[in-house]
N, C-alpha and C. Protein backbone atom coordinates (compact mmCIF):
# COMPACT_ATOMS: atom_id res chain seq x y z
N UNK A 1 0.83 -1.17 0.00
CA UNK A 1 0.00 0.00 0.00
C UNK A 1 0.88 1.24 0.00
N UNK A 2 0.37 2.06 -0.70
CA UNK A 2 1.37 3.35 -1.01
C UNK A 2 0.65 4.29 -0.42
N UNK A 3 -0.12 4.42 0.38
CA UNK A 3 -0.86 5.39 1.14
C UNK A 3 -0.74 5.59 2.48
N UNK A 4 -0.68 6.78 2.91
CA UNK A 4 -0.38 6.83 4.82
C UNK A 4 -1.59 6.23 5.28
N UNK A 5 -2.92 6.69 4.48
CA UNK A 5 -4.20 6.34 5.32
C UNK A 5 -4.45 4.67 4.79
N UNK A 6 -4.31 4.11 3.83
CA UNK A 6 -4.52 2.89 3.56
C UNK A 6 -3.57 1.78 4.29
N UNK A 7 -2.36 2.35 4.95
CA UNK A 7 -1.55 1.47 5.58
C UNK A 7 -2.26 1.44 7.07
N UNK A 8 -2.79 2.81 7.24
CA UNK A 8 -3.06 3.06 8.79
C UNK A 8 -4.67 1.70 8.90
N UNK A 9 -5.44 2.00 8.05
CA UNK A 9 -6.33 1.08 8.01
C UNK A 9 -6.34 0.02 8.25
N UNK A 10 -5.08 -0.76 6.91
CA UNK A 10 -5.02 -2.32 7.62
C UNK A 10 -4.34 -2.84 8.64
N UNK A 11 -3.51 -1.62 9.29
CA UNK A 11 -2.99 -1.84 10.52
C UNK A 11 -4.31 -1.88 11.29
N UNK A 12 -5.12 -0.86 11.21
CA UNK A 12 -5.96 -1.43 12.27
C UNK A 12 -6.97 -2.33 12.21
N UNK A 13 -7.31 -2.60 11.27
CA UNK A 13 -8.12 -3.82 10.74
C UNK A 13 -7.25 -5.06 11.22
N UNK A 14 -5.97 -5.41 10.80
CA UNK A 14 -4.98 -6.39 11.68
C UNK A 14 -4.69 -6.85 12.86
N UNK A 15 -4.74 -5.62 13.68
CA UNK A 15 -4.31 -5.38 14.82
C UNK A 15 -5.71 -5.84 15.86
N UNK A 16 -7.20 -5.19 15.77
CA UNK A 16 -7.98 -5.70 16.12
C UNK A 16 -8.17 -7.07 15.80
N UNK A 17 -8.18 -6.99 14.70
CA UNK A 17 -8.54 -9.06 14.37
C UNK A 17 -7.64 -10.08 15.20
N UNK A 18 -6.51 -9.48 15.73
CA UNK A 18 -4.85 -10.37 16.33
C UNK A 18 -5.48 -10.04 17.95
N UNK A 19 -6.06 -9.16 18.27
CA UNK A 19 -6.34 -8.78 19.56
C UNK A 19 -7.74 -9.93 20.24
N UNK A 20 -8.26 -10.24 18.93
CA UNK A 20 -9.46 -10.93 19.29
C UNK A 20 -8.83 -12.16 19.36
N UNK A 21 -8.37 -12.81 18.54
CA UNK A 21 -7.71 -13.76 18.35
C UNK A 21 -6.93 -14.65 19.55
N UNK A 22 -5.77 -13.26 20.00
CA UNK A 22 -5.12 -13.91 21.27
C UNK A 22 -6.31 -13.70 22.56
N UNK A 23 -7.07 -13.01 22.48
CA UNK A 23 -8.08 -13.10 23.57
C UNK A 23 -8.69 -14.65 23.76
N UNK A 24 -9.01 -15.15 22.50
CA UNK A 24 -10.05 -16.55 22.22
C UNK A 24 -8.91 -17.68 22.67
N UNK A 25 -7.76 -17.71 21.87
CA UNK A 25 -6.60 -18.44 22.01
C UNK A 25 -5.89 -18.50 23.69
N UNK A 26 -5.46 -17.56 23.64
CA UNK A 26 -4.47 -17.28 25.02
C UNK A 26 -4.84 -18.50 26.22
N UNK A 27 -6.18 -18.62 26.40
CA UNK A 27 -6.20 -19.42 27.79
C UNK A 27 -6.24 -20.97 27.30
N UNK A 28 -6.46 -21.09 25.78
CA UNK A 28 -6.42 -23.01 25.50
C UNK A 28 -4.48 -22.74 25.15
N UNK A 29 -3.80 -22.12 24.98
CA UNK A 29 -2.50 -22.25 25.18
C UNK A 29 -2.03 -22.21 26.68
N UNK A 30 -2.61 -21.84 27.37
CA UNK A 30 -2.06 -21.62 28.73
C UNK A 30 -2.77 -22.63 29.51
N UNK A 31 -3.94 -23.39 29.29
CA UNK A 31 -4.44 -24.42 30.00
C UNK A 31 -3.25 -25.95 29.04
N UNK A 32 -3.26 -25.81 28.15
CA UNK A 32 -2.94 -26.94 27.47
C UNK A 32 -1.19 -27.24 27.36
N UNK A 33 -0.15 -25.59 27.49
CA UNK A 33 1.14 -26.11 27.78
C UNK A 33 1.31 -26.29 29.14
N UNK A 34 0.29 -26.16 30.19
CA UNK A 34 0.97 -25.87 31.84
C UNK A 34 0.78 -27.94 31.55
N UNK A 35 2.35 -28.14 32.61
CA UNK A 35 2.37 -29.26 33.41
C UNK A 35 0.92 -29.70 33.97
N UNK A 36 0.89 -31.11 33.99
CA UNK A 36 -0.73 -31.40 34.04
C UNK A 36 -1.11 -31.37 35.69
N UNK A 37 0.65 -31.73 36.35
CA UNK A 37 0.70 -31.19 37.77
C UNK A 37 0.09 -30.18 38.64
N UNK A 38 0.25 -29.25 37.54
CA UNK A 38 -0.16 -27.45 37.53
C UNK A 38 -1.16 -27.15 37.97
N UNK A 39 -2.16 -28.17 36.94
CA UNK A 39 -3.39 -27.83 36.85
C UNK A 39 -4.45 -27.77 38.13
N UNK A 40 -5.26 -27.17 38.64
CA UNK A 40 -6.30 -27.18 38.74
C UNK A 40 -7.80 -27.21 38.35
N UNK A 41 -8.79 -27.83 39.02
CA UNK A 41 -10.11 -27.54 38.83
C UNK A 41 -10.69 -25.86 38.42
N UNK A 42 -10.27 -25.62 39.98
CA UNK A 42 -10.96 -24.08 39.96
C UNK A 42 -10.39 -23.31 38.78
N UNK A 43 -9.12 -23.05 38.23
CA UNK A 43 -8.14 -22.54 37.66
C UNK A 43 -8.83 -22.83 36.03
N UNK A 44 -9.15 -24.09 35.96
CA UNK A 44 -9.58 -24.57 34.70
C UNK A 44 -10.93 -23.82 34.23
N UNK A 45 -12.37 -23.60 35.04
CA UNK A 45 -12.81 -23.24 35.08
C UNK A 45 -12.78 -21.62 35.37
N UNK A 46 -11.86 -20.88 35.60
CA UNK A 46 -11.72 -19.65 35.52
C UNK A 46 -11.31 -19.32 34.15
N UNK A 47 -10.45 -19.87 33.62
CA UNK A 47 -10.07 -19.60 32.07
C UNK A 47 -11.39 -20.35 31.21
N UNK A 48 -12.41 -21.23 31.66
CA UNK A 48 -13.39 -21.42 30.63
C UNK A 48 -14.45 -20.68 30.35
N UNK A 49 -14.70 -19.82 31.71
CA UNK A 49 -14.97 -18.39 31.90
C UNK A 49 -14.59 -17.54 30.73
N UNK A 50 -13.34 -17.42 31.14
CA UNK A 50 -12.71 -16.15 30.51
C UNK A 50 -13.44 -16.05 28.71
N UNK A 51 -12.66 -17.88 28.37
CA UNK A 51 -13.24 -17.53 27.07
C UNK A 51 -14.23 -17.64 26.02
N UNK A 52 -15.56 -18.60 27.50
CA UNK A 52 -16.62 -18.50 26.65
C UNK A 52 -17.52 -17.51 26.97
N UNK A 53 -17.46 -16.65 28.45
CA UNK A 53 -18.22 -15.21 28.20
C UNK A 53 -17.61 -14.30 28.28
N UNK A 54 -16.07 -14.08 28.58
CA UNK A 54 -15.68 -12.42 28.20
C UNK A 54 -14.68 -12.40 27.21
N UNK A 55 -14.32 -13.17 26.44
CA UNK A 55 -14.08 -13.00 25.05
C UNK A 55 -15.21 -12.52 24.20
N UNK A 56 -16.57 -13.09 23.88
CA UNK A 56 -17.15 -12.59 23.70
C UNK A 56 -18.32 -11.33 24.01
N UNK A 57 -18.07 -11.49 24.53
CA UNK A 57 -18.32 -9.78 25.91
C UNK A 57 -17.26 -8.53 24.82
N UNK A 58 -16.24 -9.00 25.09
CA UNK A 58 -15.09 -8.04 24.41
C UNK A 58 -14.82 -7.73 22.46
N UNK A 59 -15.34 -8.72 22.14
CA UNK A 59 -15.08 -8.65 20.97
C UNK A 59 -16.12 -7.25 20.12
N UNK A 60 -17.15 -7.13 20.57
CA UNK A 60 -18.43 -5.69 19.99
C UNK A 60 -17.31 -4.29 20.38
N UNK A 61 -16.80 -4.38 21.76
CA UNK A 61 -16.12 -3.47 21.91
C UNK A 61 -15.10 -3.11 21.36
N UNK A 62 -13.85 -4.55 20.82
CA UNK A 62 -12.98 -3.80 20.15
C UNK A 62 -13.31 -4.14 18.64
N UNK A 63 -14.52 -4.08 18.25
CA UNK A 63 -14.46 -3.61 17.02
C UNK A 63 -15.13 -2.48 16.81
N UNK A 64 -16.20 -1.82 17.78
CA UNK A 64 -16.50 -0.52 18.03
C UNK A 64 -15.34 0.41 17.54
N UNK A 65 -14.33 -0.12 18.73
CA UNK A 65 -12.93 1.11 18.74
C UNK A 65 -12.39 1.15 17.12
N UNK A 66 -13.01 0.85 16.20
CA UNK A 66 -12.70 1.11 15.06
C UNK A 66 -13.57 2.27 14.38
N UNK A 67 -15.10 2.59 15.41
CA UNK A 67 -15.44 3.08 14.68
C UNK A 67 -15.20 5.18 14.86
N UNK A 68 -14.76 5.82 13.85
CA UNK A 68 -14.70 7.01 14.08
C UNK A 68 -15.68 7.53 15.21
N UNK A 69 -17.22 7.45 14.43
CA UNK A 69 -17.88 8.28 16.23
C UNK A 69 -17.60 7.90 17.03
N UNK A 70 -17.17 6.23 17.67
CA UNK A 70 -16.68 5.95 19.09
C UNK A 70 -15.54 6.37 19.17
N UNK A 71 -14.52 6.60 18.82
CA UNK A 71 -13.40 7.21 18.72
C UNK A 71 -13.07 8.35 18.96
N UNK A 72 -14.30 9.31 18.39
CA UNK A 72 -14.57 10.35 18.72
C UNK A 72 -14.95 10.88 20.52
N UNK A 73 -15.96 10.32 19.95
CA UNK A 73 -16.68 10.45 21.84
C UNK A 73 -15.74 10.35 22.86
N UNK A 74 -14.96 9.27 22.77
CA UNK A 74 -14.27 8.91 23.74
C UNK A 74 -12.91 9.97 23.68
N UNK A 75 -12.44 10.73 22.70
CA UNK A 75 -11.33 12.16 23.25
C UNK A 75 -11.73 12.70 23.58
């Protein structure tokens, strides 16, 4: 892309999509490399939490932050 604003775009089009991504990901990598020693019940269930209701909880919001009027409002 040869444009300041067309680079800035798919940076942020990228950057949100990678943000959602490691949100969904992050806790089946972190439940699945820990030692099985490691593990807990409660612990297990706090990360199944995490990413079957506030991953999706989070995801409207950071794709909001893409949008100019929210962007706006919020300076």
């Amino acid at each position: 892309m040869r444009s300041k604003e067309g680079k800035k775009k798919a940076f942020t089009t990228c950057s949100t999509h990678l943000t959602v991504v490691t949100f969904y990901y992050a806790p089946f990598v972190y439940t699945y490399l820990r030692p099985r020693s490691l593990r807990s019940p409660t612990e297990d269930k706090i990360l199944a939490v995490f990413y079957t209701i506030l991953t999706p909880m989070l995801n409207p919001i950071i794709y909001s932050l893409r949008n100019k009027e929210v962007l706006g409002a919020m300076t």
